[in-house]
Protein backbone atom coordinates (compact mmCIF):
# COMPACT_ATOMS: atom_id res chain seq x y z
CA UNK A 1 34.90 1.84 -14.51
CA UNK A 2 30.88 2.65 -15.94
CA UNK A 3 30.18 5.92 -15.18
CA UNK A 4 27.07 5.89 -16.56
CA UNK A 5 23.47 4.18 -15.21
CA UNK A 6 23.60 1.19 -16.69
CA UNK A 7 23.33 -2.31 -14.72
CA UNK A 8 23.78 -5.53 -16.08
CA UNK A 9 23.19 -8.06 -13.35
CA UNK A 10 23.79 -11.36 -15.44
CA UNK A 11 21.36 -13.61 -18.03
CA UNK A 12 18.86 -15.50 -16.11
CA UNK A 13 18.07 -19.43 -16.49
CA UNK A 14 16.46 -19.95 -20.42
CA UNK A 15 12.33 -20.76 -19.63
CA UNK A 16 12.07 -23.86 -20.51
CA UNK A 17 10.43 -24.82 -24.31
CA UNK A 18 7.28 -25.80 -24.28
CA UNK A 19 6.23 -24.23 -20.90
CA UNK A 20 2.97 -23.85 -19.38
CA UNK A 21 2.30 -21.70 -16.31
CA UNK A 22 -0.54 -23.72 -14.67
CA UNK A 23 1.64 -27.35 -14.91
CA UNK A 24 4.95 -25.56 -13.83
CA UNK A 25 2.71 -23.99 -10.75
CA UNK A 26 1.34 -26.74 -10.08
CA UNK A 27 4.21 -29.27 -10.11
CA UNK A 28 4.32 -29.81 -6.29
CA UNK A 29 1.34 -31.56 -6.23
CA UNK A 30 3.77 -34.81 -7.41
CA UNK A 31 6.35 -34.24 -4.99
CA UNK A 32 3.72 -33.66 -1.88
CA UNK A 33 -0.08 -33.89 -3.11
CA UNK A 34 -1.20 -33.94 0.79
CA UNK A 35 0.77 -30.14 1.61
CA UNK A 36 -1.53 -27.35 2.19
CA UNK A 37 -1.18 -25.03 -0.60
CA UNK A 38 -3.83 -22.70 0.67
CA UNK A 39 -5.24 -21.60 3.38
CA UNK A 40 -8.49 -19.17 3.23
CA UNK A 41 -9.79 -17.50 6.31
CA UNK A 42 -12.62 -15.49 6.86
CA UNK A 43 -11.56 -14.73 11.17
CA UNK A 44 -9.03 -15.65 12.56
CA UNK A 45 -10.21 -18.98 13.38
CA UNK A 46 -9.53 -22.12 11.77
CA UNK A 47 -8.89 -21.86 7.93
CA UNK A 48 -12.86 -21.96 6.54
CA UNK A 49 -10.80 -23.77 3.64
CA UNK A 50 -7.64 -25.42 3.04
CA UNK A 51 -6.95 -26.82 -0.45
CA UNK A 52 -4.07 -29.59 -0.53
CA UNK A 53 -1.57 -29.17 -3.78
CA UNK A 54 -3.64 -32.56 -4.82
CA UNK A 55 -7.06 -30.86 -4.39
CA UNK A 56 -5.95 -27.50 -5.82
CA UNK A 57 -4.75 -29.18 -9.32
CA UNK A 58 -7.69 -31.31 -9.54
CA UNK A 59 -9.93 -28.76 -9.15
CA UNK A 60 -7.69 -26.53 -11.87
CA UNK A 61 -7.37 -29.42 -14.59
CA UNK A 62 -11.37 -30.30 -13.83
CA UNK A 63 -12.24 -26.66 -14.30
CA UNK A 64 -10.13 -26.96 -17.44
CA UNK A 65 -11.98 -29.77 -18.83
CA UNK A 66 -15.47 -28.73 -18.31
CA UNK A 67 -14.27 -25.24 -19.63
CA UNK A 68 -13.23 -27.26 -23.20
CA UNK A 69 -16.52 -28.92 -22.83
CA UNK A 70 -17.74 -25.71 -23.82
CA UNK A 71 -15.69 -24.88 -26.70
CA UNK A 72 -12.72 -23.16 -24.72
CA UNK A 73 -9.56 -23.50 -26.69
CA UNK A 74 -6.54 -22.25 -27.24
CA UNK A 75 -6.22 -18.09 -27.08
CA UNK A 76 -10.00 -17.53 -25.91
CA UNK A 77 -10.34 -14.90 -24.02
CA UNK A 78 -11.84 -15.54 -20.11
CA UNK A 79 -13.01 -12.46 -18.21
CA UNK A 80 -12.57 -13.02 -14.34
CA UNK A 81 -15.59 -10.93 -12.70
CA UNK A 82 -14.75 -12.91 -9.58
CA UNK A 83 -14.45 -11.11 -6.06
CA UNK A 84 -12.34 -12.43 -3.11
CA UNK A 85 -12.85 -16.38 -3.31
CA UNK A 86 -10.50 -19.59 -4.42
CA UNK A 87 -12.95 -19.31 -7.82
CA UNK A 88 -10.19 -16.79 -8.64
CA UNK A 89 -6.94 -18.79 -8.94
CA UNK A 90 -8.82 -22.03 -10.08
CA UNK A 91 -10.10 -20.41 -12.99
CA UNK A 92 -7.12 -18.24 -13.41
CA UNK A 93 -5.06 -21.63 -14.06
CA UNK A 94 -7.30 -23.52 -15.51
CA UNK A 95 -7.62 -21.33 -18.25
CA UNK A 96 -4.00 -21.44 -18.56
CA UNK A 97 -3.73 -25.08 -18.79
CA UNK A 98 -6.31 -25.02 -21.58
CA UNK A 99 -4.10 -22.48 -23.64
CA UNK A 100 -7.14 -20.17 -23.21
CA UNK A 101 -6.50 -16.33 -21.83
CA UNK A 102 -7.55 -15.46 -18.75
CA UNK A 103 -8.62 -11.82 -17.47
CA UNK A 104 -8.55 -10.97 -14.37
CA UNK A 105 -10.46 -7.63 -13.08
CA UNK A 106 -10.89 -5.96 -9.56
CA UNK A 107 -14.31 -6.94 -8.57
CA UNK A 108 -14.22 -3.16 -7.48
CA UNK A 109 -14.65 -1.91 -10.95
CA UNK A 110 -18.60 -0.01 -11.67
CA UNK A 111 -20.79 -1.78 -14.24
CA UNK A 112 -19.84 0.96 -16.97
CA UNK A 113 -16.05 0.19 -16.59
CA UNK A 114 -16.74 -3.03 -16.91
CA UNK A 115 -18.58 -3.10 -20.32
CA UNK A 116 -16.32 -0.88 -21.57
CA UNK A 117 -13.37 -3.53 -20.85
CA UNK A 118 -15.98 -6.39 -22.55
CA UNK A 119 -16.55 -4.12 -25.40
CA UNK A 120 -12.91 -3.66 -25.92
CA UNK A 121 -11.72 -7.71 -24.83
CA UNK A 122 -14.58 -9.62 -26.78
CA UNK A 123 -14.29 -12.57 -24.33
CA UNK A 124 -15.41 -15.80 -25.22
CA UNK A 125 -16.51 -16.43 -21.86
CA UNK A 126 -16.90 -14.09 -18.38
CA UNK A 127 -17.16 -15.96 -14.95
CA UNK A 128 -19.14 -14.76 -12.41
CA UNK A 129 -18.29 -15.25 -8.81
CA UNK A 130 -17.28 -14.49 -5.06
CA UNK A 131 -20.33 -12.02 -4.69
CA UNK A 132 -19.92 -10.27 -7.88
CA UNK A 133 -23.53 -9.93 -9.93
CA UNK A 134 -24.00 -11.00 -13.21
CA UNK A 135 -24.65 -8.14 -15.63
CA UNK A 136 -27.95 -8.15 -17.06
CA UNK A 137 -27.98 -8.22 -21.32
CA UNK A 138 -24.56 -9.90 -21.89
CA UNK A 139 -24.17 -10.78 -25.53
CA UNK A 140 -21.51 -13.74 -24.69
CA UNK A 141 -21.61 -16.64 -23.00
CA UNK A 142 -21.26 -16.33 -19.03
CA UNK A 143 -21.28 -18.33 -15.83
CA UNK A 144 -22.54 -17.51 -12.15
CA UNK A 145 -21.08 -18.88 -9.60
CA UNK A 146 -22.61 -22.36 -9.19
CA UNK A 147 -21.78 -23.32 -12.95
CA UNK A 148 -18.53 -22.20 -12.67
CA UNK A 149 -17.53 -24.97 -9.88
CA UNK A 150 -19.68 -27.15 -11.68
CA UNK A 151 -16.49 -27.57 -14.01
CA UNK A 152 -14.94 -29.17 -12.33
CA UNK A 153 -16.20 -32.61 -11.90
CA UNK A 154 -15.50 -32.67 -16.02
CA UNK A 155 -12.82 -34.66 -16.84
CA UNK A 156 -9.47 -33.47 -16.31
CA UNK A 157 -7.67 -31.34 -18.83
CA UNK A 158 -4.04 -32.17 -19.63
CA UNK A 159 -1.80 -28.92 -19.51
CA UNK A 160 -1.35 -27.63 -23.15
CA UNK A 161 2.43 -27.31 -23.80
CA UNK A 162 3.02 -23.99 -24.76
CA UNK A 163 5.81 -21.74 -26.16
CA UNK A 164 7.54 -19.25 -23.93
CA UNK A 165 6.44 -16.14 -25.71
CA UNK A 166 2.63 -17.30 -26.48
CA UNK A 167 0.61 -15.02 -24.94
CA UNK A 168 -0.88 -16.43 -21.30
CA UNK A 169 -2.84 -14.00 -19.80
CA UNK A 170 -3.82 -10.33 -19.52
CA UNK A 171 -3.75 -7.72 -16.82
CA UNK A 172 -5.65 -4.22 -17.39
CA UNK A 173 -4.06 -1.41 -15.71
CA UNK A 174 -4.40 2.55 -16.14
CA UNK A 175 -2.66 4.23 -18.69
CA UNK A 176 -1.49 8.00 -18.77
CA UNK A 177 -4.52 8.64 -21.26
CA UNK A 178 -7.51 7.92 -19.32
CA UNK A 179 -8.17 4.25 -21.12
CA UNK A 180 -7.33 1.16 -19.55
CA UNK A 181 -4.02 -0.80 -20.95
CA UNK A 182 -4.73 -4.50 -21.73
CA UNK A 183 -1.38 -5.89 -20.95
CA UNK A 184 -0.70 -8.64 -22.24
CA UNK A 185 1.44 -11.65 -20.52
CA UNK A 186 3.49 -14.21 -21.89
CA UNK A 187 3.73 -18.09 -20.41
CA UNK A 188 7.36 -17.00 -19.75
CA UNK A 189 6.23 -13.96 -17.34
CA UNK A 190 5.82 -16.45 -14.42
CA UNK A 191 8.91 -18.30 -15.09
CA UNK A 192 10.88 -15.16 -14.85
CA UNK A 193 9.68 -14.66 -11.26
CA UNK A 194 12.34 -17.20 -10.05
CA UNK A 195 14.66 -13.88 -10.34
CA UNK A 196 12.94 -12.55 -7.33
CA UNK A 197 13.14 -15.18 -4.96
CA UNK A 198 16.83 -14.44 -4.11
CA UNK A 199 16.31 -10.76 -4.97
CA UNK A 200 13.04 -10.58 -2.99
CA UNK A 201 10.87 -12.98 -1.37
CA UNK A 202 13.33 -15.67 -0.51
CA UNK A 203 10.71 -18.14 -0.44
CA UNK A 204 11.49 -21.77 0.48
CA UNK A 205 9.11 -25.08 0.46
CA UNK A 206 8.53 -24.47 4.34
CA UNK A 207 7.40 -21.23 4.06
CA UNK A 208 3.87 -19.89 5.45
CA UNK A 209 2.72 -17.00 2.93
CA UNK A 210 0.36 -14.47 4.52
CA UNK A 211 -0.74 -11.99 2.52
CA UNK A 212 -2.79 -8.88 2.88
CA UNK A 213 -4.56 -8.79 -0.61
CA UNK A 214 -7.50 -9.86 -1.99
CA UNK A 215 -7.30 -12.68 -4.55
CA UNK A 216 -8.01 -10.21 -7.78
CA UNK A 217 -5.29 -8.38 -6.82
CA UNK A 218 -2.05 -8.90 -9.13
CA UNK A 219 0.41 -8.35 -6.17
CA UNK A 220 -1.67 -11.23 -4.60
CA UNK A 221 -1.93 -13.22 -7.94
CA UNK A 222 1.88 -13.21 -8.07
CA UNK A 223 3.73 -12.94 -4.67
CA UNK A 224 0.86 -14.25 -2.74
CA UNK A 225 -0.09 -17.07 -4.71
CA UNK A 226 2.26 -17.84 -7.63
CA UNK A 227 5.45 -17.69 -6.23
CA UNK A 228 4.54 -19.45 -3.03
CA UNK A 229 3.34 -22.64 -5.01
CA UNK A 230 5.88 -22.76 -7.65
CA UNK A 231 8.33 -23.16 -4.51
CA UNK A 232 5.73 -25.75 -2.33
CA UNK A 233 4.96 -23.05 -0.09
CA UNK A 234 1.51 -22.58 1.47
CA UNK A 235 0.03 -19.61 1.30
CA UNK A 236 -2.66 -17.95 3.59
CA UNK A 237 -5.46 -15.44 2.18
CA UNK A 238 -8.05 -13.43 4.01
CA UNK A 239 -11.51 -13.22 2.55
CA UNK A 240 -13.49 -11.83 5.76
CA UNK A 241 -14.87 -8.26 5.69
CA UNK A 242 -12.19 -5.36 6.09
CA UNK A 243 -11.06 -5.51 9.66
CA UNK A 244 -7.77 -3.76 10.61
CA UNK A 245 -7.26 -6.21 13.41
CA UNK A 246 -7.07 -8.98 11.59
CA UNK A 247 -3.33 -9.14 10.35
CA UNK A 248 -1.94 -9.31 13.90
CA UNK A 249 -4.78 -11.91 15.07
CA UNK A 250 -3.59 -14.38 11.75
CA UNK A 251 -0.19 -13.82 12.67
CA UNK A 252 -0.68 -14.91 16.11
CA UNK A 253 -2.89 -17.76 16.16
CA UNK A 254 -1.39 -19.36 12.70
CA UNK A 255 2.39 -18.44 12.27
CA UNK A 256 2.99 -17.13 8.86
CA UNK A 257 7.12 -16.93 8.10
CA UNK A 258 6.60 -14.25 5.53
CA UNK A 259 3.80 -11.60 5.50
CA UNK A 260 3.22 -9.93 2.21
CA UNK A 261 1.09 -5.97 1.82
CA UNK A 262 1.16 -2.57 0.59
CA UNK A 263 2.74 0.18 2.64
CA UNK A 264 -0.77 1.31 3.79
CA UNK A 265 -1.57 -1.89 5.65
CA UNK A 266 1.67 -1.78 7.71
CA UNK A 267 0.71 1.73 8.39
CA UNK A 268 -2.56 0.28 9.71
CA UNK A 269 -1.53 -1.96 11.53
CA UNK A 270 1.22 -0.18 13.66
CA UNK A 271 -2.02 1.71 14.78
CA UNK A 272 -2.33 -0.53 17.71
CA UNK A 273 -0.17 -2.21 19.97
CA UNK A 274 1.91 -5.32 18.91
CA UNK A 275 4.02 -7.40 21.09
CA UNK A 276 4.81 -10.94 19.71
CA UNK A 277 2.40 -11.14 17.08
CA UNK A 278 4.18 -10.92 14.27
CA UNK A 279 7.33 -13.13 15.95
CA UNK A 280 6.96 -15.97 13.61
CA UNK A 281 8.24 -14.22 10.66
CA UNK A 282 11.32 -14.10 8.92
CA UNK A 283 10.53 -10.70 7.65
CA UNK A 284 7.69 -8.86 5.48
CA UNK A 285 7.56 -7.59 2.08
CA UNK A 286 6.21 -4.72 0.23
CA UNK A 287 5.19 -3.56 -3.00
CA UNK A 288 2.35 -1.65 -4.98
CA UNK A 289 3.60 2.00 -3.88
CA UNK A 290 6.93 3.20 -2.24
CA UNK A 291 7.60 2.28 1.76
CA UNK A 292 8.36 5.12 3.80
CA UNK A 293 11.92 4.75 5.14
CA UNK A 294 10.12 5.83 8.64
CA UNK A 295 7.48 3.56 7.91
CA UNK A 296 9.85 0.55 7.61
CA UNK A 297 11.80 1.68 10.94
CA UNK A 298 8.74 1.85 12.84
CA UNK A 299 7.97 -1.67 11.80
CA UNK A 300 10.95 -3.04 12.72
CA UNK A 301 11.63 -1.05 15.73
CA UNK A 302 8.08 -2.53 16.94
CA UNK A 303 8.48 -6.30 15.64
CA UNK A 304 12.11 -7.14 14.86
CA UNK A 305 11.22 -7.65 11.44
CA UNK A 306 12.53 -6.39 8.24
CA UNK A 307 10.15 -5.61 5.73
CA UNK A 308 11.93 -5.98 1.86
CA UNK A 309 9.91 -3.53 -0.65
CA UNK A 310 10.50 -4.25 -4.22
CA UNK A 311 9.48 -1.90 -7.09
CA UNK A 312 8.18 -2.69 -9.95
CA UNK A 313 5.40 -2.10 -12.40
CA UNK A 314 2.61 -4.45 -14.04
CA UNK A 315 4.10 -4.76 -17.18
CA UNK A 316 7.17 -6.31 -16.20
CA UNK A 317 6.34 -7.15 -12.16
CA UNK A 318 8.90 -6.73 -9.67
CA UNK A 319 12.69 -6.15 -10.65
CA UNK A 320 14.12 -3.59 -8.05
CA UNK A 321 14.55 -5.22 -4.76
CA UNK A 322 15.91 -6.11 -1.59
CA UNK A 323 16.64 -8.89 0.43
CA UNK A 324 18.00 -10.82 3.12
CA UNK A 325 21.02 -11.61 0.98
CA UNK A 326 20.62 -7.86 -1.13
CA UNK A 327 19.97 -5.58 2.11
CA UNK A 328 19.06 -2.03 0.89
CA UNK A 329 21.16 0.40 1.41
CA UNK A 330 19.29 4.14 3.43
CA UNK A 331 17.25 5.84 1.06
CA UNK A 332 17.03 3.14 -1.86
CA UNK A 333 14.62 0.56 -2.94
CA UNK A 334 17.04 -2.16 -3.46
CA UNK A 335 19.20 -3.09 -6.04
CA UNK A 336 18.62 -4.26 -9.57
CA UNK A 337 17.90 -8.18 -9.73
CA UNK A 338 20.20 -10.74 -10.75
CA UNK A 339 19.84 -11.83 -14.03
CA UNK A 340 18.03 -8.11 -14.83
CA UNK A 341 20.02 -5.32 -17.17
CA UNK A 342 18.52 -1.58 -15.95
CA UNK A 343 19.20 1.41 -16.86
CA UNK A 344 18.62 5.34 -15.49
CA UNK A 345 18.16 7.16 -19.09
CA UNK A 346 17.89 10.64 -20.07
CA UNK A 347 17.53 12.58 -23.47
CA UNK A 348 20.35 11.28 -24.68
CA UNK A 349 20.43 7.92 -23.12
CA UNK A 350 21.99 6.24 -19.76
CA UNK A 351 22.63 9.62 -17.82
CA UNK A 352 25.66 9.66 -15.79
CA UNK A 353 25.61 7.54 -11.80
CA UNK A 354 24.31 8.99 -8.97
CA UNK A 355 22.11 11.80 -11.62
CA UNK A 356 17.96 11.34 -11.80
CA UNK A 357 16.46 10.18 -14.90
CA UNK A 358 13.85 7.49 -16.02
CA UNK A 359 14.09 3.76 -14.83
CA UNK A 360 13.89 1.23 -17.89
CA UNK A 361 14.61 -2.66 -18.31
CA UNK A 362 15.99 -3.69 -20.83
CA UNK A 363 13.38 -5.06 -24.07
CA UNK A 364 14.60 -8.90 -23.77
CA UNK A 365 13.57 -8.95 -20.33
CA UNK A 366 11.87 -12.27 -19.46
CA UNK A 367 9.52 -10.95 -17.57
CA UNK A 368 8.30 -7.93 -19.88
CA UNK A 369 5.01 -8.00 -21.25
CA UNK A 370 4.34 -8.85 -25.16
CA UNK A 371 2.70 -5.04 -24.98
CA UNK A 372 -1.01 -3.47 -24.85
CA UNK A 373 -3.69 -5.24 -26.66
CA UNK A 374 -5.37 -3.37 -29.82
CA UNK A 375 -2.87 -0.35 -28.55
CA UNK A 376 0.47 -0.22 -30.91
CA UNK A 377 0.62 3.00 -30.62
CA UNK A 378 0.89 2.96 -26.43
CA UNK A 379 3.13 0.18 -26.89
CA UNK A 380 5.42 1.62 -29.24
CA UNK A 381 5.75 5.00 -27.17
CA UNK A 382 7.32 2.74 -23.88
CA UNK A 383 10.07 1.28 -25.79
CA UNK A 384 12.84 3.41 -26.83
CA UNK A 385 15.79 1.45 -28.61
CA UNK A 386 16.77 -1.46 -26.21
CA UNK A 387 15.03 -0.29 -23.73
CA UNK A 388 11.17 -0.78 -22.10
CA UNK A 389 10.43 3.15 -20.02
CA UNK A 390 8.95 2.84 -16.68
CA UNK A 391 7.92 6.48 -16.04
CA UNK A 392 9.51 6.43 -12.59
CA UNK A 393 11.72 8.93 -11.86
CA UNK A 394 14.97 6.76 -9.83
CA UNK A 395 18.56 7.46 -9.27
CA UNK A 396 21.44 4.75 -9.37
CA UNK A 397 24.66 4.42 -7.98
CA UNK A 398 27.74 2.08 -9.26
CA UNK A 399 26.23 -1.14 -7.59
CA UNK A 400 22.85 -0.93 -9.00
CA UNK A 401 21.41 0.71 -5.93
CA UNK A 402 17.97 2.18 -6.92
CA UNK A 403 16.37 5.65 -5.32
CA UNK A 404 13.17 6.07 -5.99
CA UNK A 405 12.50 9.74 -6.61
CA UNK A 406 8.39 9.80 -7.85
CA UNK A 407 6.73 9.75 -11.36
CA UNK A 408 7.49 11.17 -14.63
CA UNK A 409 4.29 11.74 -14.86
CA UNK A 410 0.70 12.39 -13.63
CA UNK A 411 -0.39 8.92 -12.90
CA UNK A 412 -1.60 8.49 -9.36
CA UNK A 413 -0.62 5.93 -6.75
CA UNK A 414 -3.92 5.18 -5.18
CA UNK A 415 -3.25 1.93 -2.21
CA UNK A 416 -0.85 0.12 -4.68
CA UNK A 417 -2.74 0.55 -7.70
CA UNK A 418 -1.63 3.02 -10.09
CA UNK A 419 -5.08 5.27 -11.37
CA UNK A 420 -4.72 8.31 -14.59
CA UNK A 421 -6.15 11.08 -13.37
CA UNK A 422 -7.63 11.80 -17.19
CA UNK A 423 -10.05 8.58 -15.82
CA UNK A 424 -11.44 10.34 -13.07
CA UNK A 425 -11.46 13.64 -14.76
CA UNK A 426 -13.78 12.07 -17.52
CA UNK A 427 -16.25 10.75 -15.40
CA UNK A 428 -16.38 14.27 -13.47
CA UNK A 429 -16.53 16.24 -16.26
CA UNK A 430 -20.33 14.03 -17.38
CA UNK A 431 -21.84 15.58 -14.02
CA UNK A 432 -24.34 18.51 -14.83
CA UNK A 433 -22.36 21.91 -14.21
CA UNK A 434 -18.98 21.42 -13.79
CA UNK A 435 -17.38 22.74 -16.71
CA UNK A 436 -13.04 22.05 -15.85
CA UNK A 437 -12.06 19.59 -13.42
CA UNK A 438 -8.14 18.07 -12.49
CA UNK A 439 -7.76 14.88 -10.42
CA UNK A 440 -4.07 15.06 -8.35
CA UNK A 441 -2.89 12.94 -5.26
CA UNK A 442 -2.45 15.30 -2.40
CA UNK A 443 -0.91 14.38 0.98
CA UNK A 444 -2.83 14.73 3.50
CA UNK A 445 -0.48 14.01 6.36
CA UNK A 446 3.14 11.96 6.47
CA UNK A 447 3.77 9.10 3.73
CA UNK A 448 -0.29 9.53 3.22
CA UNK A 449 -1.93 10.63 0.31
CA UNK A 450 -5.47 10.89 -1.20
CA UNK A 451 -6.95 11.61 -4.69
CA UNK A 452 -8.68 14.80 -5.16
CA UNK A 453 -10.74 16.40 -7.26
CA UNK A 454 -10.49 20.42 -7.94
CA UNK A 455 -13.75 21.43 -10.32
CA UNK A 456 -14.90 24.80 -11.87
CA UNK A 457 -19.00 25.00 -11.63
CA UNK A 458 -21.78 27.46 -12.85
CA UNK A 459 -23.52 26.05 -9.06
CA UNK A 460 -22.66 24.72 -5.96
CA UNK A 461 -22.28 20.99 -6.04
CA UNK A 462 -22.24 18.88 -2.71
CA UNK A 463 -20.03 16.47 -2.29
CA UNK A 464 -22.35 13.59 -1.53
CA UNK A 465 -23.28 14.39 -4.79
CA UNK A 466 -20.51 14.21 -6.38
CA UNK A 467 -19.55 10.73 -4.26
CA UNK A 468 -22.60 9.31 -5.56
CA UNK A 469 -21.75 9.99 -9.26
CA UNK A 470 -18.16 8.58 -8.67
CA UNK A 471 -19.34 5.49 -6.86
CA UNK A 472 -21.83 4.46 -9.91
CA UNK A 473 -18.88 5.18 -12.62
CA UNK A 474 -15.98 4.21 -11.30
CA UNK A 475 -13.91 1.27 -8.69
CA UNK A 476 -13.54 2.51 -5.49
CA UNK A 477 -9.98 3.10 -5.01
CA UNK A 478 -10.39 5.44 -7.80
CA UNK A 479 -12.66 7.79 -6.77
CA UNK A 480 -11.99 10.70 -4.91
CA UNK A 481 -11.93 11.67 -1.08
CA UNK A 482 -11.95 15.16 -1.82
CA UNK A 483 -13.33 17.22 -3.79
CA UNK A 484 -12.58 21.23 -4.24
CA UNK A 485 -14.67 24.10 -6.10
CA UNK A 486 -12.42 26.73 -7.45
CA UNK A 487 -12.83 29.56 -9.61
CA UNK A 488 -10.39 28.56 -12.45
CA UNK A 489 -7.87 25.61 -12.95
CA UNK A 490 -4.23 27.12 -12.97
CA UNK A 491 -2.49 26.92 -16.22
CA UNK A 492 0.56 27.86 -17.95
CA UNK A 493 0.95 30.01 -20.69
CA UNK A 494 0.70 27.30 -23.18
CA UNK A 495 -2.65 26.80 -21.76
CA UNK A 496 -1.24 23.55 -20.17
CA UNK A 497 -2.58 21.91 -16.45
CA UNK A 498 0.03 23.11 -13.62
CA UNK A 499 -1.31 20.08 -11.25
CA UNK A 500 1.53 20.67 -9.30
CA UNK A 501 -0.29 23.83 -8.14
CA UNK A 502 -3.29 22.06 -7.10
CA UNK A 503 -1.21 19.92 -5.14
């Protein structure tokens, strides 16, 4: 019997050779070109827009067109400055057909993170939409809104085929230094996502998909939109202002099966009272940050419903899950995927079941990422032997059972997206006077935490100042709710942070 953490759950399915993400995605608009693929709503009124699978690939193979029309070709890079509208996954795909690279980035993001990640991505192209502005002085080529749909009465674009490693896309996401990680995608990434619909999602062609993220978001990207149309389903997106009431008023009046969010929106949510709102679904599902075991009790004690969290990371998505047919077991996250090989390693290697260590998947992994962009030394430092290193902190047990048991690290969990805290700290440490300064989540009350901000000054500082400075350097969700003045940071003898104190 293995006594040691080490789960092999089985090869998946080969990806097929060529393969291309946007004609794969987009297949079911042969078998039923009328279906509703999407639904967008801005109340919780009629759809404002519903794009059949016919109308969503014409629109993606037009936009493809027009975009090689313009000299787009194969391994351009696209930057996505596009806020919550369908602009998002039309471009997104279109590029893909084209063999270009698309980039998506949270319209969140403040004007100087976003030149940074233009000086760093030299993009052929950036596209402009969904209320973000254009910057002012770009030195490439761009496109606002209006010229951006333009592209699609072009000609269509045939799908490029495609190897299964060639790189398809890239996803920027915090890394432990303070600079953004370009990770880069390969056409195979999306194929490897069948592994989670028996693991996870379950989805089937008569499912309605409603999920609580904006289109930017890669949890929405993937599970929202993604997986839903590579298996016919239709999925339903949100793009009114925030409004907490507006989950249970979809559910109602439109009947989603499966309802997709972070943890923090089911906490919202449960704030008010419930009766059969949510009784259309088979059950939820949850990802970006870990669900509180009471969290997921409450839910179902109030609705019926099981929610199914799956963990996961951007480099490699979702491969820890549960399921209807993989029920977690009290206290775990689910169970390693089928067709997944995990491991719980220590110093030496796999440390023994049932003992903490750090999760990693193994290198071959379909879904892995072809590493950070212009970063070998980053990408190097996560692989060690066979193995790809998470940074979370997990316990196993002898059926691949998966406890999650926090970071290895300092990253922070800020509403599903994971922020350094050498980011914020960099941007705090430019204000006028403060001379140290340590960013660390801090819970405020249960399964609720916050980023804040503990600073050493020669003055007082008030914190509408220091708001004001975060706001014009940084995305929202990474900035601060509170901030601290201290006298000195505590440190170890080695002169190192002790954030844990802080916390």
């Amino acid at each position: 019997m293995n006594k040691l953490s080490l789960f092999d759950a089985g090869k998946p399915s080969p990806c097929p050779d060529p393969f291309n993400i946007a004609d794969y995605v987009l297949a079911q608009a042969q078998e039923t070109p009328e279906k509703p693929a999407l639904e967008v709503y801005l109340n919780s009124d009629a759809p404002s827009e519903v794009w059949s699978y016919k109308e969503l690939r014409s629109a993606v193979l037009g936009t493809a067109g027009g975009l090689r029309e313009r000299g787009i070709g194969i391994g351009d890079r696209i930057l996505l400055r596009i806020g919550n509208s369908a602009d998002f996954p039309v471009l997104f795909l279109a590029a893909i057909a084209l063999g270009a690279v698309p980039v998506p980035t949270s319209s969140q993001l403040a004007e100087p993170e976003v030149r940074r990640i233009i000086e760093g991505l030299e993009p052929a192209l950036i596209c402009f939409a969904g209320g973000v502005a254009p910057l002012a002085d770009l030195a490439c080529d761009w496109l606002d809104q209006t010229s951006l749909r333009a592209l699609r009465s072009a000609p269509p674009a045939r799908p490029v085929p495609r190897k299964p490693d060639d790189l398809a896309y890239i996803i920027y996401t915090s890394g432990t230094s303070g600079k953004p990680r370009a990770v880069m995608h390969a056409q195979r990434s999306v194929w490897a996502r069948r592994m989670m619909q028996e693991g996870w999602h379950r989805l089937q062609n008569d499912d309605r998909m409603l999920h609580a993220g904006a289109f930017n978001w890669t949890y929405t990207l993937g599970a929202g939109l993604l997986d839903p149309w590579a298996f016919g389903a239709t999925t339903m997106i949100y793009a009114g202002p925030p409004d907490k009431a507006i989950w249970a008023a979809l559910a109602r009046e439109h009947h989603p099966t499966i309802f997709a969010a972070a943890p923090g929106v089911y906490r919202q949510i449960l704030q008010q009272p419930l009766s059969a709102d949510f009784a259309s679904l088979r059950h939820g599902l949850s990802a970006g940050e870990k669900l509180p075991a009471g969290l997921s009790h409450c839910w179902q004690e109030q609705t019926g419903k099981v929610i199914y969290e799956a963990l996961g990371m951007s480099e490699v998505a979702t491969f820890i899950s549960s399921s209807t047919t993989m029920p977690a077991i009290k206290g775990s996250s689910g169970r390693v995927q089928k067709g997944r090989r995990v491991a719980v390693l220590g110093a030496e290697g796999p440390v023994p079941l049932n003992t903490p260590g750090v999760l990693a998947v193994c290198r071959g992994d379909q879904g892995l990422m072809l590493g950070y962009r212009n970063q070998p030394t980053e990408t190097a430092a996560k692989f060690q032997g066979e193995w790809f290193v998470t940074g979370d902190m997990v316990s196993m047990d002898a059926l691949g059972n998966i406890t999650y048991l926090g970071r290895d690290d300092d990253m922070i969990n800020a509403g599903g997206y994971r922020v350094s805290p050498l980011e914020i700290e960099a941007v705090l440490q430019g204000f006028d006077g403060i001379t140290e300064v340590a960013a660390v989540a801090v819970q405020v009350k249960q399964d609720v935490s916050v980023i804040a901000a503990f600073y050493v000054s020669d003055h007082p500082i008030t914190d509408n100042q220091l708001n004001a400075h975060c706001a014009a350097h940084l995305a929202r969700y990474k900035c601060p709710r509170i901030f601290t003045r201290i006298d000195a940071l505590p440190k170890g003898a080695n002169n190192k942070l002790r954030r844990k104190e802080l916390r």
